[in-house]
C-alpha atoms as a PDB file:
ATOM      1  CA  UNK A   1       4.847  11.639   6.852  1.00  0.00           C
ATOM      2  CA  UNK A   2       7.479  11.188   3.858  1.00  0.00           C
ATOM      3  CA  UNK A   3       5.786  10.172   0.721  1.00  0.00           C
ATOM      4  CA  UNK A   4       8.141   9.511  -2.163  1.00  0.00           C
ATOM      5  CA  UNK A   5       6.430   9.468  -5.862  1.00  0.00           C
ATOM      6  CA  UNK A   6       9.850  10.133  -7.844  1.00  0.00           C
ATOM      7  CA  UNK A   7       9.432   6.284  -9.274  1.00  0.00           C
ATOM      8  CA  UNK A   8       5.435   6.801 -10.051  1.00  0.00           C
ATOM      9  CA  UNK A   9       4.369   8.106 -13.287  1.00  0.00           C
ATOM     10  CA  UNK A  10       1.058   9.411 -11.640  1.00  0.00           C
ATOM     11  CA  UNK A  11      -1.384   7.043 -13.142  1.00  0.00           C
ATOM     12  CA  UNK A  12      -4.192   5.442 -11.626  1.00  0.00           C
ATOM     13  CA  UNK A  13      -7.608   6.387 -10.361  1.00  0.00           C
ATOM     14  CA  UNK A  14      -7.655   3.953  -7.660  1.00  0.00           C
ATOM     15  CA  UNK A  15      -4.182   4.170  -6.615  1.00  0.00           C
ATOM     16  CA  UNK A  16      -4.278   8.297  -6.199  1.00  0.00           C
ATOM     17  CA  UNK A  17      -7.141   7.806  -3.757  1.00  0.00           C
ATOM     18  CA  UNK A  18      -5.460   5.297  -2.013  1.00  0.00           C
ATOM     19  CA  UNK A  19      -2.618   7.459  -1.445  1.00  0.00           C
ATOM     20  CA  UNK A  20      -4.415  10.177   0.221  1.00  0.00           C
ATOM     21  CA  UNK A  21      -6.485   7.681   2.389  1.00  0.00           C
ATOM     22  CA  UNK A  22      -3.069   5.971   3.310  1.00  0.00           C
ATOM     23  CA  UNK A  23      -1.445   9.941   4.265  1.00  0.00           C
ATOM     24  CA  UNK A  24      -4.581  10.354   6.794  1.00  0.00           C
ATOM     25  CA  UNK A  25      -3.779   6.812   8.761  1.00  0.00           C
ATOM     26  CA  UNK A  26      -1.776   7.474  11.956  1.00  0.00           C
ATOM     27  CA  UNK A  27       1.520   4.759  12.699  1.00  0.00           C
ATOM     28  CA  UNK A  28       2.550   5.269   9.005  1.00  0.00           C
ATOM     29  CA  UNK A  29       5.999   6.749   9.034  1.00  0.00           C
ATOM     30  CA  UNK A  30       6.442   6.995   5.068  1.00  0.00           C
ATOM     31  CA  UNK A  31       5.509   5.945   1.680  1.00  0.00           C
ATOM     32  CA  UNK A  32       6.665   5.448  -1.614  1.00  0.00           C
ATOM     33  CA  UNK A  33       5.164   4.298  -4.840  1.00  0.00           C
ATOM     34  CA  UNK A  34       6.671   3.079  -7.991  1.00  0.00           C
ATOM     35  CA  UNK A  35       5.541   1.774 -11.618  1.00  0.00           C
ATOM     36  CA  UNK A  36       5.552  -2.123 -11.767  1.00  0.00           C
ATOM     37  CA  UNK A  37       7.724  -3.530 -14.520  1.00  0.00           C
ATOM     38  CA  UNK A  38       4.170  -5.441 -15.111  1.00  0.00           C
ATOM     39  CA  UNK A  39       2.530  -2.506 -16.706  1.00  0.00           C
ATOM     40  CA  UNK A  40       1.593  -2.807 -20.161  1.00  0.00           C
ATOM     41  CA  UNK A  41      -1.000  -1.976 -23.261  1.00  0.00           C
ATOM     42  CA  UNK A  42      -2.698  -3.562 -25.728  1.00  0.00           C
ATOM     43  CA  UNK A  43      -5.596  -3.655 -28.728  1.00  0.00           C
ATOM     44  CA  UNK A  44      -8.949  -3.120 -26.221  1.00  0.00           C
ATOM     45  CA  UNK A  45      -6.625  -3.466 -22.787  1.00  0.00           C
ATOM     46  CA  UNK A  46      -4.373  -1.586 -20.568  1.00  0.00           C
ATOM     47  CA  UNK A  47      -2.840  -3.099 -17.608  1.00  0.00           C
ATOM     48  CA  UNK A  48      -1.356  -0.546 -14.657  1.00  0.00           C
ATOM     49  CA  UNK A  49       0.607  -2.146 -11.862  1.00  0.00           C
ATOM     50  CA  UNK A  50       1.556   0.251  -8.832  1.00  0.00           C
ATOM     51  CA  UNK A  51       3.519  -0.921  -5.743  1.00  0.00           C
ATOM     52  CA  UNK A  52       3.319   0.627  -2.309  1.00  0.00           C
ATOM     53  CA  UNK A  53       6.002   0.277   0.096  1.00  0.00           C
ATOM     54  CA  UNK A  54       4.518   0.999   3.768  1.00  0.00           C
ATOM     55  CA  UNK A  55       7.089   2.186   6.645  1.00  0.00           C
ATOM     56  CA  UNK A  56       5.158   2.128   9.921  1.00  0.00           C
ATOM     57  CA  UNK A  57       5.865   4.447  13.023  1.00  0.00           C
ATOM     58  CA  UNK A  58       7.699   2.830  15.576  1.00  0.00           C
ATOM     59  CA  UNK A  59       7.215   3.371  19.393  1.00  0.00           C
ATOM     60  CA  UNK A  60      10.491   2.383  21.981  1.00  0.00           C
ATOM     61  CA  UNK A  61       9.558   0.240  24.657  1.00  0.00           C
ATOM     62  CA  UNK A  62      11.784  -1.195  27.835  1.00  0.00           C
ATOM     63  CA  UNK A  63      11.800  -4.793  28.055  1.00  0.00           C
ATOM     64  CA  UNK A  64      13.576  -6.494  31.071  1.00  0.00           C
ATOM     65  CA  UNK A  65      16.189  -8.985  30.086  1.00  0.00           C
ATOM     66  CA  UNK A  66      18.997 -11.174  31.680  1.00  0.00           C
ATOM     67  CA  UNK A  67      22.433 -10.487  30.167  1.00  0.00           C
ATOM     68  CA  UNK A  68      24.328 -13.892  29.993  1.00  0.00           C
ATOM     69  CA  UNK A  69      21.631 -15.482  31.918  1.00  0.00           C
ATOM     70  CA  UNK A  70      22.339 -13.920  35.186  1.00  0.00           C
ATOM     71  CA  UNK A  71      22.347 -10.269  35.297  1.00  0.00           C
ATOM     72  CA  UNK A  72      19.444  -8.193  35.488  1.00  0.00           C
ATOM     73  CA  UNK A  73      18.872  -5.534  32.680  1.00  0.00           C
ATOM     74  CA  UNK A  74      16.383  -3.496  30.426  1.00  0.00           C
ATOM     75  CA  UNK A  75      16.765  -3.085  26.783  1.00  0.00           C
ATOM     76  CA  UNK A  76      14.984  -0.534  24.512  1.00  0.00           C
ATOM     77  CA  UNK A  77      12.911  -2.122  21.553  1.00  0.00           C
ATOM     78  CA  UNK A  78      11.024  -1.122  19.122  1.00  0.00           C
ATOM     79  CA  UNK A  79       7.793  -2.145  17.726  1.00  0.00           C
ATOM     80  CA  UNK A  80       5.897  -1.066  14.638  1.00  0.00           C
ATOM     81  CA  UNK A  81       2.386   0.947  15.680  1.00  0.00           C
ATOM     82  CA  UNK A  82       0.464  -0.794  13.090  1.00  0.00           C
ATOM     83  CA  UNK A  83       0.630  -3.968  11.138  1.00  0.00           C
ATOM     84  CA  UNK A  84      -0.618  -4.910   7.613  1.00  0.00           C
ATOM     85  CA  UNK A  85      -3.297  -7.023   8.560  1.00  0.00           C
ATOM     86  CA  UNK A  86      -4.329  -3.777  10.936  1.00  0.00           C
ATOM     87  CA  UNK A  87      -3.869  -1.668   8.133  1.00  0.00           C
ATOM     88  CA  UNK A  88      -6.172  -4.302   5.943  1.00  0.00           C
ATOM     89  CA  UNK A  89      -8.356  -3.651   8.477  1.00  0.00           C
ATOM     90  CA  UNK A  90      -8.660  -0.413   8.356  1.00  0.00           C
ATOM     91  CA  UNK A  91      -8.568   0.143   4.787  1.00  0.00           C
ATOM     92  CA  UNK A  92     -11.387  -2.727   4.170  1.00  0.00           C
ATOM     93  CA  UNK A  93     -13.893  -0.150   5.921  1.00  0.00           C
ATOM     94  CA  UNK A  94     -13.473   2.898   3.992  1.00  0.00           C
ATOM     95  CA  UNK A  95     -15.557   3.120   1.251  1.00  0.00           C
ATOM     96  CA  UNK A  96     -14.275   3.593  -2.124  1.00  0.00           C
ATOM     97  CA  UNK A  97     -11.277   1.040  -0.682  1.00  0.00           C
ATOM     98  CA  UNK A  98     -13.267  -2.096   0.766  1.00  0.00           C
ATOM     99  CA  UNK A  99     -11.448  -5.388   1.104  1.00  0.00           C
ATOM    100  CA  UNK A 100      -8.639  -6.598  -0.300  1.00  0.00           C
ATOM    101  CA  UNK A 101      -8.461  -8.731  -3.168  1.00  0.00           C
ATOM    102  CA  UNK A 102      -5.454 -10.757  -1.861  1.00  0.00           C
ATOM    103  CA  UNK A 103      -3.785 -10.638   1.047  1.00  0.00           C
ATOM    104  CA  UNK A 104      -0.865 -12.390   3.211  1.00  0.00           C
ATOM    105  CA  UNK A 105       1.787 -11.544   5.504  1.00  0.00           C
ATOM    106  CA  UNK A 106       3.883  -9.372   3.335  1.00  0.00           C
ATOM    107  CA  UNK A 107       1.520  -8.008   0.760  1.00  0.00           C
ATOM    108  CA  UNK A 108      -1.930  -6.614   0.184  1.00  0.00           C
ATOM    109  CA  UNK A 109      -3.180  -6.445  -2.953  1.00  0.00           C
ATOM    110  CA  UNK A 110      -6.040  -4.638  -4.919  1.00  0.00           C
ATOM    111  CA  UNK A 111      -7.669  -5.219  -8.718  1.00  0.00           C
ATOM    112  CA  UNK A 112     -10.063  -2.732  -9.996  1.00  0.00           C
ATOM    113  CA  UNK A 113     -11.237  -3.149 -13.708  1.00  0.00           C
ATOM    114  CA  UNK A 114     -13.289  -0.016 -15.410  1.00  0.00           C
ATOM    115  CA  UNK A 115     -14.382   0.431 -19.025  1.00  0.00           C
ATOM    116  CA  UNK A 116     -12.994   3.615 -20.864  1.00  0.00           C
ATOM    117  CA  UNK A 117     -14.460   5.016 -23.642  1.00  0.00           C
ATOM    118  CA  UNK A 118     -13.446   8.039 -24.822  1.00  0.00           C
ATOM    119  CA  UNK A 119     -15.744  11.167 -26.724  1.00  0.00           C
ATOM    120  CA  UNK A 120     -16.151  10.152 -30.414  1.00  0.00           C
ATOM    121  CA  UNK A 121     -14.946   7.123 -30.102  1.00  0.00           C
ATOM    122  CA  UNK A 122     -17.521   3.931 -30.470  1.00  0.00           C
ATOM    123  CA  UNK A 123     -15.040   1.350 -28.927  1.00  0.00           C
ATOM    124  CA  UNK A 124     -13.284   1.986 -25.483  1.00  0.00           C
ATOM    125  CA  UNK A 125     -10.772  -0.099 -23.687  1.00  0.00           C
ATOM    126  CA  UNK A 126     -10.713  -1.924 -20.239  1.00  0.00           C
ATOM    127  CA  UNK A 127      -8.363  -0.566 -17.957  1.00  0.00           C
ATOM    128  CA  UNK A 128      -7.266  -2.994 -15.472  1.00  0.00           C
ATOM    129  CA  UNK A 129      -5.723  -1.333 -12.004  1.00  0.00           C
ATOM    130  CA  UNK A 130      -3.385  -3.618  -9.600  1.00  0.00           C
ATOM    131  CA  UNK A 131      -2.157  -1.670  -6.784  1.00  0.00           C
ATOM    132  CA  UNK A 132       0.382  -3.939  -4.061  1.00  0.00           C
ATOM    133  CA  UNK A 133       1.168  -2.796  -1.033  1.00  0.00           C
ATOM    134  CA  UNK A 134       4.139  -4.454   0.874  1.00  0.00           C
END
């Protein structure tokens, strides 16, 4: 599997185990994860979006076809292994993951929310997670 992280500043709890749940699933061909433009900070907040892009395996099949409606033939085609809805599937029973927050044809999305407060400090931040895979 090809995972590309080049575009990923390495941040998020949620999305690093996500990653190494997603490098254990069989049909995915590659991966790579970038920093949303949506990620941002403020006074008791910080907001981290991360973006997945899945590549599935592929497996070559022969389909019979007619060639200008006549002639007899076989073509090679290939199909993806697994889907996103599989793969939302999949993901929704491992725990840790669960279900998806959103999810349609083209995306899947999580939100995970956690307080942080750090040592000596007597007011932490909420650190909200979105993590999209497409």
């Amino acid at each position: 599997m090809d995972v590309d992280t080049q575009a990923w500043s390495g941040e998020g709890d949620f999305t690093v185990r996500l990653l190494a749940i997603l490098e254990q699933i069989d049909g995915i061909a590659a991966l790579r994860v970038e920093d949303a433009p949506a990620s941002r900070s403020g006074t008791g907040y910080a907001f981290l979006a991360n973006e997945i892009f899945v590549r599935f395996a592929t497996q070559r099949t022969r389909r019979r076809v007619r060639r200008f409606g006549v002639l007899p033939g076989t073509r090679l085609v290939e199909t993806p292994r697994l889907t996103l809805a599989a793969l939302q599937s999949r993901l929704a029973g491992i725990e840790g993951i669960g279900p998806a927050d959103y999810m349609d044809d083209g995306m899947i999305q999580y939100l995970r929310t956690r307080q942080v407060v750090a040592p000596y400090q007597t007011r932490g931040y909420k650190l909200v997670e979105m993590v999209r895979l497409y």
